[in-house]
Each structure stands twice: as structure tokens, then as C-alpha cells.
Protein backbone atom coordinates (compact mmCIF):
# COMPACT_ATOMS: atom_id res chain seq x y z
CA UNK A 1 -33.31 30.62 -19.60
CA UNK A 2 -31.71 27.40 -21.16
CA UNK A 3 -28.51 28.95 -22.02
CA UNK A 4 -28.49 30.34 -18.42
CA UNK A 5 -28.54 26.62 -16.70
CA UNK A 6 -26.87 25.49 -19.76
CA UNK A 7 -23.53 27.36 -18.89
CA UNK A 8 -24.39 26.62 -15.21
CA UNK A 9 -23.96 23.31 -15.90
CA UNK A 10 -20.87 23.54 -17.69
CA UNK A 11 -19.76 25.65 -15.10
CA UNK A 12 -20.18 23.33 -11.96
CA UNK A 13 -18.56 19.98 -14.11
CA UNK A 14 -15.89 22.21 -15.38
CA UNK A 15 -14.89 23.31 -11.09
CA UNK A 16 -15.26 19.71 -10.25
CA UNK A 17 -13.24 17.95 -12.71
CA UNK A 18 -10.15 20.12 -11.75
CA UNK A 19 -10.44 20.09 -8.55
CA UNK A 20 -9.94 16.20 -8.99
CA UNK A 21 -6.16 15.25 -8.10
CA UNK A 22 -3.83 13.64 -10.02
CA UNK A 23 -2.55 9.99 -9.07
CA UNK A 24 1.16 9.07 -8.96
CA UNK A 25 2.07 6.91 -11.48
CA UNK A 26 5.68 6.24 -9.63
CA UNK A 27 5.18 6.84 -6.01
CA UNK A 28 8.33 5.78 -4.28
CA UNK A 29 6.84 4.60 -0.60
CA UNK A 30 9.20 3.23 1.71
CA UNK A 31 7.43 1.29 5.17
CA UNK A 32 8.71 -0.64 8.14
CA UNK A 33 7.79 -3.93 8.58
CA UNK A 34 8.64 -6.17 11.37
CA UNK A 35 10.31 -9.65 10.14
CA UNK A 36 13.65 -12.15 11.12
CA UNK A 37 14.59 -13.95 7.79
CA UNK A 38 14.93 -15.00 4.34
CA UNK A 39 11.55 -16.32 4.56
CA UNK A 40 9.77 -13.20 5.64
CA UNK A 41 11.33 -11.50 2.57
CA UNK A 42 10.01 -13.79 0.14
CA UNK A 43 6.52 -13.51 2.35
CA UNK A 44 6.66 -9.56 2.51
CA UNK A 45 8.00 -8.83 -0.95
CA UNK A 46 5.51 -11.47 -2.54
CA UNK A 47 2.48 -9.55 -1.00
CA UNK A 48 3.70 -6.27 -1.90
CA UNK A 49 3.86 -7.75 -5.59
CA UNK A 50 0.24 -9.35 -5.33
CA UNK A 51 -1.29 -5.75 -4.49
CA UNK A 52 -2.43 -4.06 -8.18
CA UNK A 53 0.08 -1.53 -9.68
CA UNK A 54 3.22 -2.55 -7.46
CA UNK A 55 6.06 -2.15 -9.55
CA UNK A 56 8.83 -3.04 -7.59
CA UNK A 57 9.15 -4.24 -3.90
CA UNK A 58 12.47 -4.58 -2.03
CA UNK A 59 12.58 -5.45 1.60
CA UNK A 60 15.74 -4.66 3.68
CA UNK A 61 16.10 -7.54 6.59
CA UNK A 62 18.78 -5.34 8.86
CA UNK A 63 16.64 -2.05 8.41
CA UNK A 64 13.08 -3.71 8.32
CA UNK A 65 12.36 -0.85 5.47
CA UNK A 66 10.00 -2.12 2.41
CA UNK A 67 10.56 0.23 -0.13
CA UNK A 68 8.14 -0.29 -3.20
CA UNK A 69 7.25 2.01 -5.97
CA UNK A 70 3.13 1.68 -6.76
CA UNK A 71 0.89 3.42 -9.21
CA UNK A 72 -1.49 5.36 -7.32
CA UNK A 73 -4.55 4.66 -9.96
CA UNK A 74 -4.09 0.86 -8.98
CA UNK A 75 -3.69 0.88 -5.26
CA UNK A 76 -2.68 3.12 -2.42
CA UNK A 77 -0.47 2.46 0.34
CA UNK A 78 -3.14 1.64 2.63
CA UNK A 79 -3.85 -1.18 0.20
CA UNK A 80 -0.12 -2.45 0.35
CA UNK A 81 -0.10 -1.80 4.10
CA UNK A 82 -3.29 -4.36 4.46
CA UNK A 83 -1.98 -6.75 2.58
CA UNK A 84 1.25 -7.27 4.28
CA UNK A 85 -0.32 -7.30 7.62
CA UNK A 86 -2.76 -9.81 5.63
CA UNK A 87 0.52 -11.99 5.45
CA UNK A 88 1.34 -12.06 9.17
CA UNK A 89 3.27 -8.79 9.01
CA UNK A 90 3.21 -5.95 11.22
CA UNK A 91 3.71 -2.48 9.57
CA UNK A 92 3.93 0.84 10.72
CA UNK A 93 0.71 1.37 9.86
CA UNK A 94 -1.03 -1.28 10.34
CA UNK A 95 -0.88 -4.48 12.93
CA UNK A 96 -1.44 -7.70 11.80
CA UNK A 97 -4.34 -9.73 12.98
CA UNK A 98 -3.24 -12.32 15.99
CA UNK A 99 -4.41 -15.40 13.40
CA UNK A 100 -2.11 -14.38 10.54
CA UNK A 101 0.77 -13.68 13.21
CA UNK A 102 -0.16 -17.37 14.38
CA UNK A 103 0.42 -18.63 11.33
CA UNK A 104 3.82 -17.50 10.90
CA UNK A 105 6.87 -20.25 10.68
CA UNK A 106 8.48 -20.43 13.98
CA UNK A 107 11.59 -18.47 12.75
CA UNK A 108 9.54 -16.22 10.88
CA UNK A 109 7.77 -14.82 14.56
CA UNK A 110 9.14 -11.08 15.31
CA UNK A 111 9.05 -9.84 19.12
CA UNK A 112 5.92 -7.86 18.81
CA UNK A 113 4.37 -4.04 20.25
């Protein structure tokens, strides 16, 4: 009767562990994210680089596109999204709270949706 449970055991943490997905050590993730200037890049690239396992972070000013490349077992993109929007920044994903917006430079303040 032991070596029945025993292998049942075995059985159920062998299933589970597999069925566990692997992270992305490299995942290439490319956002928009609404900003005017100079500033803004330093403000959205330096948040993308303060979010754990950010590699790189590049933000385009004529396309708006934040391309990054992020290990997975760090962060997730939700992560990065929340802390860009923590920084005043709208994404795609996620909208910045009005305060943060507010606290924008003058040039820095996007027409927003």
C-alpha cells in the first residue's frame, strides 16, 4: 500500500512540474508609448531600465515604439507596462494615472485618449 501512494506521489509532482512553462530569457517586446521629446526618452527608457531583468530599452520619438528585450524570470511586460505609466506615460496597455500625467514637464505633456 506504500509503494502504491508512493508512485502516486511521484506521479502527480512528476505531471506538474512539466506542465510548468518555460520563461524567456530574451523576450524581444516592442510597446507604444505616448511622449514629445528628448526628455520623455530619458524618462521612458530610464523606467524601462529600473524594472528587474530589462536588458536593453530603446525608445523611438517619431514612432512612439519602446522596444526592450526583458528576462521573463525577472519581470513580465505587465511589470514594464506599470512602470512606465508609473512615470507619467501612457502605453498601449496601460494609462497612466492623471497625478503622474500632472507631473509631467510642460513639453513633456502628449495630447491624450
Amino acid at each position: 500500500m506504500k509503494h502504491i501512494i508512493l508512485i502516486a506521489l511521484i506521479a502527480v509532482f512528476g505531471f506538474s512540474a512539466q506542465a510548468q512553462t518555460k520563461k524567456n530569457k530574451n523576450l524581444k517586446y516592442a510597446t507604444e508609448v505616448n511622449g514629445n521629446c528628448e526628455q520623455c526618452k530619458k524618462r521612458i527608457e530610464k523606467a524601462a531600465f529600473g524594472v528587474p531583468g530589462v536588458k536593453t530599452a530603446s525608445w523611438d520619438m517619431s514612432s512612439h515604439q519602446l522596444t526592450v528585450i526583458l528576462n521573463e524570470e525577472k519581470s513580465s511586460p505587465a511589470d514594464l507596462n506599470k512602470a512606465i505609466a508609473k512615470v507619467g506615460h501612457d502605453t498601449k496597455e496601460v494609462k497612466a494615472a492623471q497625478a503622474d500625467y500632472d507631473n509631467l514637464h510642460s513639453c513633456c505633456k502628449y495630447e491624450r485618449q
